[in-house]
Protein backbone atom coordinates (compact mmCIF):
# COMPACT_ATOMS: atom_id res chain seq x y z
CA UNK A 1 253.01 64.06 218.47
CA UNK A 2 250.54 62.73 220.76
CA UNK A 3 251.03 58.80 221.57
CA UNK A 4 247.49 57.14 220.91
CA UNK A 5 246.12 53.82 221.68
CA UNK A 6 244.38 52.23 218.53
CA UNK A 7 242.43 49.26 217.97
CA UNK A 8 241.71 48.12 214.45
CA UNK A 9 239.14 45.40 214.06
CA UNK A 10 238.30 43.32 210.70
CA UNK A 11 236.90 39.32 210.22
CA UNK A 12 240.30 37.82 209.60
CA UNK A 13 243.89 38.05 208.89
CA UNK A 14 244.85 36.03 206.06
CA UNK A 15 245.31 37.42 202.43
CA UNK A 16 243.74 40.28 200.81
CA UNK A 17 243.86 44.47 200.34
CA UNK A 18 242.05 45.23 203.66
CA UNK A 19 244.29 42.63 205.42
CA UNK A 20 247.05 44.12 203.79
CA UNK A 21 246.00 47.46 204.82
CA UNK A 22 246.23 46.50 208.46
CA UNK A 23 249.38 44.95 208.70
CA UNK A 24 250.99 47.58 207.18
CA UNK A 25 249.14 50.48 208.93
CA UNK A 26 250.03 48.33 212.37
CA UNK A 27 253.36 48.54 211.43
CA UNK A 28 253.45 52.16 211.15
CA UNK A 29 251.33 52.82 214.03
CA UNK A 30 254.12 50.79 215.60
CA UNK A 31 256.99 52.83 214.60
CA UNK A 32 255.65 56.25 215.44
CA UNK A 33 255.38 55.08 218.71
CA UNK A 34 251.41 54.21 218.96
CA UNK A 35 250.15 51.37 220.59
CA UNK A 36 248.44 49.08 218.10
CA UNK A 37 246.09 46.66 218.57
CA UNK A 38 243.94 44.44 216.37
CA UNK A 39 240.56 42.05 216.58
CA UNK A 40 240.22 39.59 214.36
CA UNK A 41 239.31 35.81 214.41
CA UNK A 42 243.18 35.24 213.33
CA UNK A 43 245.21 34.06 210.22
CA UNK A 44 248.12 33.13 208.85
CA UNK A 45 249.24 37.09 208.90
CA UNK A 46 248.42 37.30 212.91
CA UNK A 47 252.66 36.15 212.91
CA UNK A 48 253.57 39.25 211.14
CA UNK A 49 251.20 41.37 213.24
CA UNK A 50 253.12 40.66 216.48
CA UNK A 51 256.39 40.08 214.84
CA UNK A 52 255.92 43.93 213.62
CA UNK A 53 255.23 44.97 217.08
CA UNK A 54 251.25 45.03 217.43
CA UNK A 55 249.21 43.20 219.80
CA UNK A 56 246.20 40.37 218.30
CA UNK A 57 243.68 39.46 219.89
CA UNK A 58 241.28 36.79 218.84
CA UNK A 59 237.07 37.01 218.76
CA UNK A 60 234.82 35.60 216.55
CA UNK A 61 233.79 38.69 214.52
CA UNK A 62 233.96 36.95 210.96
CA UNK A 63 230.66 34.90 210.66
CA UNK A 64 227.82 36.30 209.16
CA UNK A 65 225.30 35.21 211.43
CA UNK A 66 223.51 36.77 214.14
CA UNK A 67 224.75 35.15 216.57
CA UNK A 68 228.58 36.88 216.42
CA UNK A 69 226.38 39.36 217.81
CA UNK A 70 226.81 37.50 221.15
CA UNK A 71 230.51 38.19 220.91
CA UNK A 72 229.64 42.18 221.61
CA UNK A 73 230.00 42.06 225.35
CA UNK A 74 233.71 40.31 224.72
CA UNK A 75 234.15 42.66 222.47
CA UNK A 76 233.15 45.71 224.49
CA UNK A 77 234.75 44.09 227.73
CA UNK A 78 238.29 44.03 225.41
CA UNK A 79 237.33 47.96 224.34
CA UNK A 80 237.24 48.99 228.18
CA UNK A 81 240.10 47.22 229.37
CA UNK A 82 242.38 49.08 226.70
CA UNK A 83 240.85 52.27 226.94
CA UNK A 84 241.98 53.32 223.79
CA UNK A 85 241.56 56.38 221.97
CA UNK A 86 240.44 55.39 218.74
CA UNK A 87 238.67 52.14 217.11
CA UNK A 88 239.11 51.83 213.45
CA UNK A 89 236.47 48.89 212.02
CA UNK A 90 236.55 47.76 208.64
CA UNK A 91 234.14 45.18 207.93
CA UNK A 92 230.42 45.29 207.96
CA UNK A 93 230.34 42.27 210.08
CA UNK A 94 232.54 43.40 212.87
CA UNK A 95 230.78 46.42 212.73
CA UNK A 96 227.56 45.35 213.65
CA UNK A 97 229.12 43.34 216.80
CA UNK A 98 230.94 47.23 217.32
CA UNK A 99 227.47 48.88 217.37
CA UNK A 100 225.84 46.29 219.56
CA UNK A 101 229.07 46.78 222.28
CA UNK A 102 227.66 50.25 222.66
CA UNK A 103 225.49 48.84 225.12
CA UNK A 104 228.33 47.99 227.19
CA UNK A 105 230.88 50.93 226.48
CA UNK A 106 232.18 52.83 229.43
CA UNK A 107 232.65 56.18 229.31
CA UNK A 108 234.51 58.31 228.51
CA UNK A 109 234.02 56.08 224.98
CA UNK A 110 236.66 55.93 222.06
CA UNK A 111 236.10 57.59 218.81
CA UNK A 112 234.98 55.18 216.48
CA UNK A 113 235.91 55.31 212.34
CA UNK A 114 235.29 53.31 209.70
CA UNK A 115 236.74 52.80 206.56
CA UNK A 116 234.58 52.14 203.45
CA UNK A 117 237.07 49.57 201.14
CA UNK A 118 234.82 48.78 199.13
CA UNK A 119 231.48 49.85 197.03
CA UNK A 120 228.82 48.16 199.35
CA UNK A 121 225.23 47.85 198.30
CA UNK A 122 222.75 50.29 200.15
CA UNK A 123 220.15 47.72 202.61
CA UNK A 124 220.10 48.02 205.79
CA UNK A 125 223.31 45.26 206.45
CA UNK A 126 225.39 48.19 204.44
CA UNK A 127 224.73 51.21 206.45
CA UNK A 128 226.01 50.61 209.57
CA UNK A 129 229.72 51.70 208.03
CA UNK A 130 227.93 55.29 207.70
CA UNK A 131 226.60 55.13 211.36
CA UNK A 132 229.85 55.86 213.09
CA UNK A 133 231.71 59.25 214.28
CA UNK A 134 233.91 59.40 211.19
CA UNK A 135 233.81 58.06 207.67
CA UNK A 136 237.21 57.18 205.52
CA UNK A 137 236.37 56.85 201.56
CA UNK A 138 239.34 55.06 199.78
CA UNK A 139 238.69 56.97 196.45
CA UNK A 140 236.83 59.67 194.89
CA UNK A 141 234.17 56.57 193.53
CA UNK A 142 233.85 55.78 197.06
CA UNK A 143 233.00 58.99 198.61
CA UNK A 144 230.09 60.01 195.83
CA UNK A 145 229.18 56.31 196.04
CA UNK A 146 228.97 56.97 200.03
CA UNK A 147 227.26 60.67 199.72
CA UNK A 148 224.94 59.83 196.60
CA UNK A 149 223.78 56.29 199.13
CA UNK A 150 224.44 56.75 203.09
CA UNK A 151 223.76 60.59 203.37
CA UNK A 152 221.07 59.87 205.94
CA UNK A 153 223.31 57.83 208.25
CA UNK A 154 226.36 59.96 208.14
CA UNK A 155 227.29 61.83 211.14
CA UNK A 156 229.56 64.29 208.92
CA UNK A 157 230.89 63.86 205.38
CA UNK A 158 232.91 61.02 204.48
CA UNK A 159 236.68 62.36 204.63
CA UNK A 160 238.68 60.94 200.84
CA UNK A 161 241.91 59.41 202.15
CA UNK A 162 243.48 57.09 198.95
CA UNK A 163 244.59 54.12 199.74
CA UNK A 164 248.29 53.46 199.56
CA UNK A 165 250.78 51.16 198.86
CA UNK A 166 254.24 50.52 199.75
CA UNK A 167 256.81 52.30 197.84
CA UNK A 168 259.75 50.45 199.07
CA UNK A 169 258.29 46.64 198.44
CA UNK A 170 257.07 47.65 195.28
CA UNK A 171 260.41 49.38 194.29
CA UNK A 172 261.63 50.34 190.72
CA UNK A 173 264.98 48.53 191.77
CA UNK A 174 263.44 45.44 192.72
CA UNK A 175 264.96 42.24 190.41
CA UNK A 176 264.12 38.75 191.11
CA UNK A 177 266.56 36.37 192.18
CA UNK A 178 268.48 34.67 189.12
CA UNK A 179 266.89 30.97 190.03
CA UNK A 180 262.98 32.81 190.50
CA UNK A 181 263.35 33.39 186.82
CA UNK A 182 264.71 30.33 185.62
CA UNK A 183 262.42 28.49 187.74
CA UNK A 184 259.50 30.40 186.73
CA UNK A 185 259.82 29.64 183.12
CA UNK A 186 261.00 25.91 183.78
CA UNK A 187 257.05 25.90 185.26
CA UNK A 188 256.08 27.92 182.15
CA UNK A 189 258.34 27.52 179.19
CA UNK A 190 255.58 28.67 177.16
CA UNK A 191 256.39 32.23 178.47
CA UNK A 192 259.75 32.41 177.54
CA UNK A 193 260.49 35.23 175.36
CA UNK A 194 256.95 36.38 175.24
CA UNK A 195 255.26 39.79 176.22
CA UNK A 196 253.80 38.41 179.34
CA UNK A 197 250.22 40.59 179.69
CA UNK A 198 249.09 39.70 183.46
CA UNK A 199 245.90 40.45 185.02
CA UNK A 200 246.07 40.10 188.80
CA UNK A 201 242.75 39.37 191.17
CA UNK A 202 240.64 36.94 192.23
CA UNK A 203 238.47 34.48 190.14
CA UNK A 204 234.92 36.48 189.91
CA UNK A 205 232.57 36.75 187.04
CA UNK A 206 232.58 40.70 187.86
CA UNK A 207 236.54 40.97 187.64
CA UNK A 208 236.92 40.69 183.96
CA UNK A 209 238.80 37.24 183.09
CA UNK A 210 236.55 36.52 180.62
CA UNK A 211 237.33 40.09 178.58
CA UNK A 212 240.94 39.57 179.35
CA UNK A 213 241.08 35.95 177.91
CA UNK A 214 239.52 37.60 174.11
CA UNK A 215 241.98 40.58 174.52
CA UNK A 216 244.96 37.48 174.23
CA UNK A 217 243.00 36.01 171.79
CA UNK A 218 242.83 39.37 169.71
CA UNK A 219 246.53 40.46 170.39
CA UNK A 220 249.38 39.29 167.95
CA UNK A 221 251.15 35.68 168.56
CA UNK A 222 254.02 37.27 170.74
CA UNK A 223 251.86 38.32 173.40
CA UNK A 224 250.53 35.63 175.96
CA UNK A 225 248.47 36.39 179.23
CA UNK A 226 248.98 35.30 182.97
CA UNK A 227 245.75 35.59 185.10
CA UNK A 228 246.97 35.58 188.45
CA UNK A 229 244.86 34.41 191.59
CA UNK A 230 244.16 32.37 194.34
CA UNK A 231 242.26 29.81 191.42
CA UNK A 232 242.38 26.46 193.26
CA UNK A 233 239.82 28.32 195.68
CA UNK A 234 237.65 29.61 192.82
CA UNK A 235 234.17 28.28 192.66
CA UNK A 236 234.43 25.06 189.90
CA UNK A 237 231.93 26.24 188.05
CA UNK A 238 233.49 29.47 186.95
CA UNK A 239 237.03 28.27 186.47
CA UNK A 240 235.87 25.50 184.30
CA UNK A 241 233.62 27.83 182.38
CA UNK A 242 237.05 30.20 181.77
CA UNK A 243 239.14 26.94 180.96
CA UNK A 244 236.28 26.06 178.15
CA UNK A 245 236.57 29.91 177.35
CA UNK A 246 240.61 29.57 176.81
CA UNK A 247 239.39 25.95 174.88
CA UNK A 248 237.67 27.43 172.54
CA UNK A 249 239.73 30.49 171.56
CA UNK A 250 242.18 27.83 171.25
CA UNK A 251 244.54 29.71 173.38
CA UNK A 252 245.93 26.41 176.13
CA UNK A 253 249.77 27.50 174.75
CA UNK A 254 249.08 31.47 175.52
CA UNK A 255 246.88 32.16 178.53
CA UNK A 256 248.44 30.20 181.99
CA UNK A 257 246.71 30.68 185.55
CA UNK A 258 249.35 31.73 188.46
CA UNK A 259 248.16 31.59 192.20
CA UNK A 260 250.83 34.04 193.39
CA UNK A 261 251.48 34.05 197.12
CA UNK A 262 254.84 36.28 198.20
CA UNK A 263 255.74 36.41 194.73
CA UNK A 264 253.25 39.21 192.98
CA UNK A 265 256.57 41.79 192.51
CA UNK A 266 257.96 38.93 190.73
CA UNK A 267 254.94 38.52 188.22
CA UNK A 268 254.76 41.92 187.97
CA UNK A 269 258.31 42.39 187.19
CA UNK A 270 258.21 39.73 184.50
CA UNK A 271 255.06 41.65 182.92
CA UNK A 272 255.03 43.73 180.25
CA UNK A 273 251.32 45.09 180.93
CA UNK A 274 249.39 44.62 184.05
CA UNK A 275 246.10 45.23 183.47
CA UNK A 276 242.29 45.63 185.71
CA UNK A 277 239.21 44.99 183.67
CA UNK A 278 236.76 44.76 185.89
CA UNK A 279 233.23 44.12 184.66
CA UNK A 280 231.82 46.73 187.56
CA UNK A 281 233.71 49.91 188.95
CA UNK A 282 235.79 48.68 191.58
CA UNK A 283 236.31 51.16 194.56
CA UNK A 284 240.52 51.38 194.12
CA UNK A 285 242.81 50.39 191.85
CA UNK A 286 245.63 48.46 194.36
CA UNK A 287 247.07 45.82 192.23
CA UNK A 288 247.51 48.77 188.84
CA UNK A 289 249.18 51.13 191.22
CA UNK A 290 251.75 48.29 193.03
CA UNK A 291 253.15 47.78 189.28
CA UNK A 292 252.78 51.44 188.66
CA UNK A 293 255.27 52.14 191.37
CA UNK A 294 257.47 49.26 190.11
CA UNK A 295 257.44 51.19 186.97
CA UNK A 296 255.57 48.81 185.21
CA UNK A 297 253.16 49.60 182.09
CA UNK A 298 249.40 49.59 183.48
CA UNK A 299 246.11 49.89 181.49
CA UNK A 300 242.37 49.23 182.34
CA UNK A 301 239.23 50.74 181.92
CA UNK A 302 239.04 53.98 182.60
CA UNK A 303 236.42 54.05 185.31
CA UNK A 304 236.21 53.74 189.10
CA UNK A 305 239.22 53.04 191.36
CA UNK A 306 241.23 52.01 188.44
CA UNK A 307 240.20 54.91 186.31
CA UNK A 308 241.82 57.30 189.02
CA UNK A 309 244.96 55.34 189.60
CA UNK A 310 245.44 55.47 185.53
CA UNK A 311 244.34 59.11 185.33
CA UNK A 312 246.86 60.13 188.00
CA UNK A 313 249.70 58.39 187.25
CA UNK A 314 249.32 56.65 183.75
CA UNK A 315 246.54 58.13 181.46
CA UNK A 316 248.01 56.29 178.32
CA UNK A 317 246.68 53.27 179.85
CA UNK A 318 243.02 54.49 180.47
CA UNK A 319 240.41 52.52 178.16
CA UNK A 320 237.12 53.23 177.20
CA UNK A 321 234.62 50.65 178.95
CA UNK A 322 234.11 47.42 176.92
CA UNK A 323 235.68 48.92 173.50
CA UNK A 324 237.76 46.11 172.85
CA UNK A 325 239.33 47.51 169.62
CA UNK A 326 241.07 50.11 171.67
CA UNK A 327 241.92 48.13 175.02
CA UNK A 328 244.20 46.22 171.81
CA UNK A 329 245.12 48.63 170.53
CA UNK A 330 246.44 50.51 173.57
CA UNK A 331 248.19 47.43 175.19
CA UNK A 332 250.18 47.11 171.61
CA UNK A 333 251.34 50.48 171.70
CA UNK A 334 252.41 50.75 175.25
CA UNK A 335 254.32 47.44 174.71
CA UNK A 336 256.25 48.94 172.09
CA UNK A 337 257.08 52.38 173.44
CA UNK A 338 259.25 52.88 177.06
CA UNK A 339 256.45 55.38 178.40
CA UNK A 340 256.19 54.18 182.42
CA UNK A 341 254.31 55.70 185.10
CA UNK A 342 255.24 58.97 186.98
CA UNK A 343 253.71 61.27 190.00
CA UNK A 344 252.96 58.08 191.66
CA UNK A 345 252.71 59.45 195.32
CA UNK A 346 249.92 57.34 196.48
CA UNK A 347 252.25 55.68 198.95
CA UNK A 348 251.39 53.88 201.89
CA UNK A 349 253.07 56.48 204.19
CA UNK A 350 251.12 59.15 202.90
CA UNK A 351 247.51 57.27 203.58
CA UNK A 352 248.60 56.21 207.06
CA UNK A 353 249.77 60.19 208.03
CA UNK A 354 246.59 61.27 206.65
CA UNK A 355 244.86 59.02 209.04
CA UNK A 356 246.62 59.39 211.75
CA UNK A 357 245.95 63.69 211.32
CA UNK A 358 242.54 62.76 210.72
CA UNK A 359 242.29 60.55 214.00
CA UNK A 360 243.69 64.34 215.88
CA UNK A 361 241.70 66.14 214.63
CA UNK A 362 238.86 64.09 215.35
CA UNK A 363 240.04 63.97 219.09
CA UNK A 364 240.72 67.75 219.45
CA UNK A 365 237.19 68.72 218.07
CA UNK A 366 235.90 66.07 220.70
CA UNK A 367 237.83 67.64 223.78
């Protein structure tokens, strides 16, 4: 295979699915033998970056404000100087700063993709994803979503590569240390010999916390509910409105918040149900499919990103939208039975080799 030079750019590497993405697709880029490089304005993950084997390097591409549009002519001078063969953005901001670089490209220029991650509304700050040589949608919601609202800007069709995630971190045979678990329920004795129903993501009114706090409030005494997040960073307002929410269904003893950091295969381990209840369609369905592939129980509406991860690989869990007298009833009977999830091949591998085919092909048809 071809070696290739890539450059991947986003706002910043610290915690998150497109950050994720990254690090991981760096580290394969690294061990097929590509050179990878990335342009952020750091993070706490620019450590693993390098310590993987890719190369950071630091602009101010995360503030949205028109003047990181100053920081295209660094950015462009960076693009010429490693003459690489293919520059991946994916962020709107950074993307902007990308187009404005054109100005100060050399030739012959690198193919440029982007990678729509999420379901981003149509003004004009939107479409500049659609505007470059190639177009990656993350699920099938995201390509009509892309076709049905950037048509006009697309150079060619939006190619559907689903996202991955790591088989062998999120393994079946994964078990928490013996002192994780004790100390886990030390924190949260509470827990202890419940079914633990967690819902990962972070604190927004459009993620669902509020439907997940009534589903513990309508599910039988042995069930108690984990809603796991980065809360401490949550706006006040909202976190205080879902603590008066957990108040007055008088559930304190039964619904905990969690900010998991390195630990999420724990939590999920510990889980008898991980559910995604978004309020919106969400473009993929990461967090369902990491506990899918730890064989963990998964349920969630059955729409969007999530709706495809449970139709593929676990269509007991799928859930009409907002009927909560089913969404009960379905995360009863999946805690009593020993169904799990199967034909879970969205792996991370899988999304990066498609990528990396669709990056040759991309060059070949442009020799």
């Amino acid at each position: 295979m071809r070696k290739l030079k890539i450059i991947q750019i986003l706002p910043t590497l610290n915690t998150g699915g497109v950050e994720r993405g990254v690090l991981d697709f760096n580290k394969y880029l690294v061990n097929n033998g590509h050179d990878s490089y990335v342009i952020s304005n750091g993070g706490r993950q620019v450590k693993n970056l390098i310590e993987d084997g890719g190369n950071h390097i630091h602009l101010q591409v995360s503030k949205k404000s028109v003047l990181t549009l100053l920081q295209a002519k660094k950015l462009a001078d960076i693009i010429n100087e490693i003459s690489p063969d293919i520059v991946h953005i994916r962020s709107r901001i950074p993307a902007w700063v990308l187009q404005t670089s054109k100005l100060f490209l050399k030739n012959p220029r690198p193919i440029i993709f982007s990678t729509f991650h999420g379901l981003y509304s149509t003004p004009f700050y939107s479409r500049i994803m659609a505007s470059f040589d190639r177009v990656i949608a993350i699920s099938k919601t995201v390509e009509k979503y892309v076709n049905e609202n950037y048509e006009r800007y697309l150079k060619r069709p939006p190619r559907l590569i689903y996202r991955g995630s790591d088989e062998e971190y999120f393994s079946q045979i994964f078990v928490p240390s013996k002192t994780y678990i004790e100390d886990f329920f030390t924190k949260f004795p509470n827990l202890k010999d419940k079914k633990i129903i967690s819902f990962p993501g972070r604190l927004s009114s459009w993620k669902g916390q509020e439907s997940f706090i009534k589903l513990i409030s309508d599910l039988p005494q042995e069930f108690s509910g984990l809603i796991v997040g980065p809360y401490e960073s949550a706006k006040p307002k909202y976190l205080n409105g879902l603590k008066k929410l957990i108040e007055d269904y008088r559930l304190q003893n039964r619904i905990y918040f969690y900010n998991a950091k390195d630990d999420i295969r724990e939590i999920y381990f510990l889980s008898e149900v991980i559910l995604n209840l978004s309020s919106k369609p969400e473009p993929f369905g990461r967090t369902v499919l990491e506990a899918a592939m730890m064989g963990k129980k998964i349920a969630g509406w059955d729409r969007g990103g999530p709706g495809e991860v449970l139709e593929m690989c676990f269509p007991q869990g799928k859930v009409e939208f907002n009927n909560f007298n089913s969404l009960v009833d379905t995360v009863k009977a999946l805690s009593e039975k020993d169904d799990v999830p199967s034909n879970i091949f969205l792996t991370s591998n899988l999304m990066h080799s498609k990528t990396i085919d669709f990056y040759l092909d991309a060059i070949e048809r442009n020799s």
